[in-house]
C-alpha atoms as a PDB file:
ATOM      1  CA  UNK A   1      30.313 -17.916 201.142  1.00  0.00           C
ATOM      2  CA  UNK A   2      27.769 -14.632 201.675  1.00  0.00           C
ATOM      3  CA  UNK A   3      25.458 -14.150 198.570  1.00  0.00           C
ATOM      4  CA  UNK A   4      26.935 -10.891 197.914  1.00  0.00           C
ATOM      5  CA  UNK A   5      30.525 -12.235 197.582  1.00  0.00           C
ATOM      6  CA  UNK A   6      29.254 -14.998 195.268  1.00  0.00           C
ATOM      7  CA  UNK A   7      27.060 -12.325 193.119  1.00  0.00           C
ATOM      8  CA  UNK A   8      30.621 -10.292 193.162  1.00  0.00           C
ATOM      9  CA  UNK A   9      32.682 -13.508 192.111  1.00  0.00           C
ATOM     10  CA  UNK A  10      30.503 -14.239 188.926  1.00  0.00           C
ATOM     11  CA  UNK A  11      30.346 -10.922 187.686  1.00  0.00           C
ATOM     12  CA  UNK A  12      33.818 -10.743 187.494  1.00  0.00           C
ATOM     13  CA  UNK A  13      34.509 -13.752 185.806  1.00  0.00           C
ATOM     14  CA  UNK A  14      31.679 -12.851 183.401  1.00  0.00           C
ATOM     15  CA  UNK A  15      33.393  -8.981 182.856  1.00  0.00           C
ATOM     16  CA  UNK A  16      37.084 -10.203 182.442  1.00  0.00           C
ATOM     17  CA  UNK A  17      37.067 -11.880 179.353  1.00  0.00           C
ATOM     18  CA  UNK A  18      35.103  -9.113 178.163  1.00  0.00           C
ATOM     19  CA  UNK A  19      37.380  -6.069 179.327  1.00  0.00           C
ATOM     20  CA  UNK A  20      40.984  -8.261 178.644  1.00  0.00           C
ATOM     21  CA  UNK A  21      38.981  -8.611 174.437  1.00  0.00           C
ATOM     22  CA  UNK A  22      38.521  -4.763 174.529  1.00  0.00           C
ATOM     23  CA  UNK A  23      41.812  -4.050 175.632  1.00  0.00           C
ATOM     24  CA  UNK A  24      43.590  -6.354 173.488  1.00  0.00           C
ATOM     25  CA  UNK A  25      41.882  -4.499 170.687  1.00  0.00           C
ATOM     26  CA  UNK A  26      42.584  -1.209 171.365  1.00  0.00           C
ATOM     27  CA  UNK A  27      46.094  -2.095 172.146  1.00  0.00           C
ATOM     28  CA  UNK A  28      46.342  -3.472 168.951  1.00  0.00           C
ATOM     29  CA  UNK A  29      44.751  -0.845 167.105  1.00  0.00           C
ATOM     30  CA  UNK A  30      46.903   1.876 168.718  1.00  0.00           C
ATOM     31  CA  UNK A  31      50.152   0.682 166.777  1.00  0.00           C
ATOM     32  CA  UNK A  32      48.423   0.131 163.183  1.00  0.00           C
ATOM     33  CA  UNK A  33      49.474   3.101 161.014  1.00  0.00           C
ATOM     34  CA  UNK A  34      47.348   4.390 158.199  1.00  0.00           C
ATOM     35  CA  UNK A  35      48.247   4.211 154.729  1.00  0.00           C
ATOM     36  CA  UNK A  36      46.925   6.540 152.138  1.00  0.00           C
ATOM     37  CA  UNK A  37      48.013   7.748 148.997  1.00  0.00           C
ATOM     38  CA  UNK A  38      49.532  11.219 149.223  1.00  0.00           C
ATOM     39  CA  UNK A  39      50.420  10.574 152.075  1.00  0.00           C
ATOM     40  CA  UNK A  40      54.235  11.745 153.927  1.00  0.00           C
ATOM     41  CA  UNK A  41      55.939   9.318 155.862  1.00  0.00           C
ATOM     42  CA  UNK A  42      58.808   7.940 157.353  1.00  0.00           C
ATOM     43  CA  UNK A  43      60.842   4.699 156.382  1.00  0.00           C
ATOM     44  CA  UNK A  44      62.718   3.612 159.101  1.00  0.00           C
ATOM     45  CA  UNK A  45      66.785   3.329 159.123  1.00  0.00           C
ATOM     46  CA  UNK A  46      68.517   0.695 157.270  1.00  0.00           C
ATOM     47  CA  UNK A  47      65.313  -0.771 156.048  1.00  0.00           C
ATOM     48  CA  UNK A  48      65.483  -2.596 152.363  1.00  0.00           C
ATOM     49  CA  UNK A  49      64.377  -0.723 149.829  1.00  0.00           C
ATOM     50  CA  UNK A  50      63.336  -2.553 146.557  1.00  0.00           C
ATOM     51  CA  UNK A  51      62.867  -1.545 142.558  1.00  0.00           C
ATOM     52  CA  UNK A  52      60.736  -4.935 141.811  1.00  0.00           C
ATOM     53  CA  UNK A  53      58.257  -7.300 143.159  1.00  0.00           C
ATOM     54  CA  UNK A  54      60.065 -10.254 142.290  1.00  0.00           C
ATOM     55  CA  UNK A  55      63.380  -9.340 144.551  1.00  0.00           C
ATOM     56  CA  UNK A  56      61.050  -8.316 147.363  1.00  0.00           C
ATOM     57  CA  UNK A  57      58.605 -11.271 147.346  1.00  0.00           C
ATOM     58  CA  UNK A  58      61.785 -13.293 147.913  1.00  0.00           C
ATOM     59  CA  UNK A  59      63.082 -11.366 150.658  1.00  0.00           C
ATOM     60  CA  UNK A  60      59.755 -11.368 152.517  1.00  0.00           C
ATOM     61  CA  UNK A  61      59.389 -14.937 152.110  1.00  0.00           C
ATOM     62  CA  UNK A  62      62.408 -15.528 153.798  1.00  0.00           C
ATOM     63  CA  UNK A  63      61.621 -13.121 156.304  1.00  0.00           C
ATOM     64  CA  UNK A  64      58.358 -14.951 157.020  1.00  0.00           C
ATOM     65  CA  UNK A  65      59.984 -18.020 157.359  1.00  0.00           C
ATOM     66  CA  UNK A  66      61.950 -17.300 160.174  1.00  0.00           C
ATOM     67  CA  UNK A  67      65.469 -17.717 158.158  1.00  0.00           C
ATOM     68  CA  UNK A  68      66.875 -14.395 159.945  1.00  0.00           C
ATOM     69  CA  UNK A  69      70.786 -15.474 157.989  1.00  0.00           C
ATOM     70  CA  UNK A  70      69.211 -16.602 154.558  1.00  0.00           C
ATOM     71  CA  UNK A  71      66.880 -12.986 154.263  1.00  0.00           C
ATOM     72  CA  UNK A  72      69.984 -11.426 155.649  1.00  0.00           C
ATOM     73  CA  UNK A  73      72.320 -13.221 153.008  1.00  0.00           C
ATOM     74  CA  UNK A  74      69.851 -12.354 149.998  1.00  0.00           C
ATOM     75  CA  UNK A  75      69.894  -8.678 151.080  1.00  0.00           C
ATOM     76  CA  UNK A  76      73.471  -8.837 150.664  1.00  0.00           C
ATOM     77  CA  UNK A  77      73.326 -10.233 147.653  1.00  0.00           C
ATOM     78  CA  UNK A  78      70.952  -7.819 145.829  1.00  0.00           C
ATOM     79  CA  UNK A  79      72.245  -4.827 147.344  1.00  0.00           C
ATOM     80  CA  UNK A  80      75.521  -5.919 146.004  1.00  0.00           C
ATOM     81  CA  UNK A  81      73.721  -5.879 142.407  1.00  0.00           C
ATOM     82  CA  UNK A  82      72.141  -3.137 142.776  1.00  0.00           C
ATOM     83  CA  UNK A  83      68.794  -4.444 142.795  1.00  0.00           C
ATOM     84  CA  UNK A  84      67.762  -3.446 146.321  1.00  0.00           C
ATOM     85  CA  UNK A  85      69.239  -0.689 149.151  1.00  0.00           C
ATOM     86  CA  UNK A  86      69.443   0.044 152.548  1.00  0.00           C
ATOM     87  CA  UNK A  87      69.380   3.271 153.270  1.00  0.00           C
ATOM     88  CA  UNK A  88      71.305   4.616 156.956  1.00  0.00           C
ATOM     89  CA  UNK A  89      69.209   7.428 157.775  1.00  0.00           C
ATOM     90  CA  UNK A  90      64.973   7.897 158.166  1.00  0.00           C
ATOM     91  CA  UNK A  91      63.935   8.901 155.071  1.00  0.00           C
ATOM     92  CA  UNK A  92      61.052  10.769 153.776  1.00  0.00           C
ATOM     93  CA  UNK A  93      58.240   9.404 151.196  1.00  0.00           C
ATOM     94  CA  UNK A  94      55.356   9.930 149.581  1.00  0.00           C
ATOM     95  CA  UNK A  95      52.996   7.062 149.244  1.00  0.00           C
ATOM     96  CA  UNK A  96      51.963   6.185 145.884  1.00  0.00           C
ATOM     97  CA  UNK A  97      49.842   2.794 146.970  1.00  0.00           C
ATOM     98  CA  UNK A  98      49.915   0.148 149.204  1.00  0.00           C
ATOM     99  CA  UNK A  99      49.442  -3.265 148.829  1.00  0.00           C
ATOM    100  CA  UNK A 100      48.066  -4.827 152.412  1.00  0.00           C
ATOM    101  CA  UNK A 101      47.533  -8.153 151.461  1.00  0.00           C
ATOM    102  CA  UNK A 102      51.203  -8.247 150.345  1.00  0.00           C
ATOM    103  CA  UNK A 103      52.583  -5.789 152.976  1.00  0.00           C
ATOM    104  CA  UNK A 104      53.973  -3.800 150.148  1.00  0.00           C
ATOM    105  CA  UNK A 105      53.861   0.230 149.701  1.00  0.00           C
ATOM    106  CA  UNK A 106      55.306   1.625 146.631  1.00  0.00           C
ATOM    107  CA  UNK A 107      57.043   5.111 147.765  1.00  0.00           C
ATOM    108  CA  UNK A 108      58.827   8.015 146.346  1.00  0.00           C
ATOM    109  CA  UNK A 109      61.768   9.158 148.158  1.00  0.00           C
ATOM    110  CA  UNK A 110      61.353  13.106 149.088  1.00  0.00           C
ATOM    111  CA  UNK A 111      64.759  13.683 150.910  1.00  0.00           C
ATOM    112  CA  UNK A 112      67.106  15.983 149.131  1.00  0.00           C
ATOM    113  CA  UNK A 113      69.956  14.103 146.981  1.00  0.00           C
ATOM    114  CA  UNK A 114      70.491  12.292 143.937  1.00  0.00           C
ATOM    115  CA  UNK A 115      67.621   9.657 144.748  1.00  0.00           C
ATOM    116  CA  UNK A 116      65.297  12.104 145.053  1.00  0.00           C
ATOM    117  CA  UNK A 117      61.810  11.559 142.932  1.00  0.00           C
ATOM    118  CA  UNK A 118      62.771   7.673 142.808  1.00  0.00           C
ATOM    119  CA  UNK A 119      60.277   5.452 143.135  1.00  0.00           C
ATOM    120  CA  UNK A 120      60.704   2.259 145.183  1.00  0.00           C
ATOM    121  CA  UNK A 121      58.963  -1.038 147.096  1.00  0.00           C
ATOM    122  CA  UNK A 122      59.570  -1.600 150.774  1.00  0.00           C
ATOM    123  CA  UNK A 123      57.904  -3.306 153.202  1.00  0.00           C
ATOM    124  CA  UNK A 124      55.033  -2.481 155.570  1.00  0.00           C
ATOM    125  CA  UNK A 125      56.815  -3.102 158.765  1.00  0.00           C
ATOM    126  CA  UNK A 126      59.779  -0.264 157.078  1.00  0.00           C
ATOM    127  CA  UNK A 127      57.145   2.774 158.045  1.00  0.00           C
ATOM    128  CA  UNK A 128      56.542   5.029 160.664  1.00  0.00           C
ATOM    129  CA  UNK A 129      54.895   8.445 161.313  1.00  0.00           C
END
């Protein structure tokens, strides 16, 4: 093999490692929203929506487990009391705080209607611009 094409050959395999890190990293920076207080944002649809830590620790837990039916059987459960809600449409919010190393944001609900001014819990992964 010619010098040249062996020069060529290590440089790449030195550079690839090096561009793949970079653009794994600003790939993964690109879809990380920032949280703020004051803040307006978006929950997405049908996301839970919780009034205490206890209900959504639970539900998260089960989330992170992998247990798709169990999470989805508990949100049943404490919607049916009353204790959590799912909301169809995007909804509007004000961030109050966030929590990161729970994945937790504590939000009051802007849109127009009788939930207005609430205050609520839901999930990180529930957000969007």
């Amino acid at each position: 093999m010619p010098e040249d094409i062996k020069k060529t050959a290590e440089m790449s395999r030195s550079v690839f490692p090096v561009a793949l890190f970079m653009l794994a990293a600003s790939t993964t920076g690109a879809f990380a929203i920032e949280i703020r207080a004051g803040a307006t944002m978006h929950v997405k649809p049908n996301s839970m929506w919780f009034q205490d830590d206890i209900n959504m620790t639970h539900w998260q837990e089960l989330r992170k487990a992998g247990d798709a039916k169990a999470a989805a059987a508990y949100a049943d459960e404490i919607c049916a009391q009353r204790d959590a809600w799912q909301f169809i449409n995007q909804s509007t919010v004000k961030i109050i705080s966030y929590d990161s190393a729970n994945n937790r944001v504590n939000v009051e609900l802007m849109d127009p209607g009788r939930f207005q001014g609430t205050k609520w819990l839901v999930d990180y992964n529930a957000l969007v611009k």
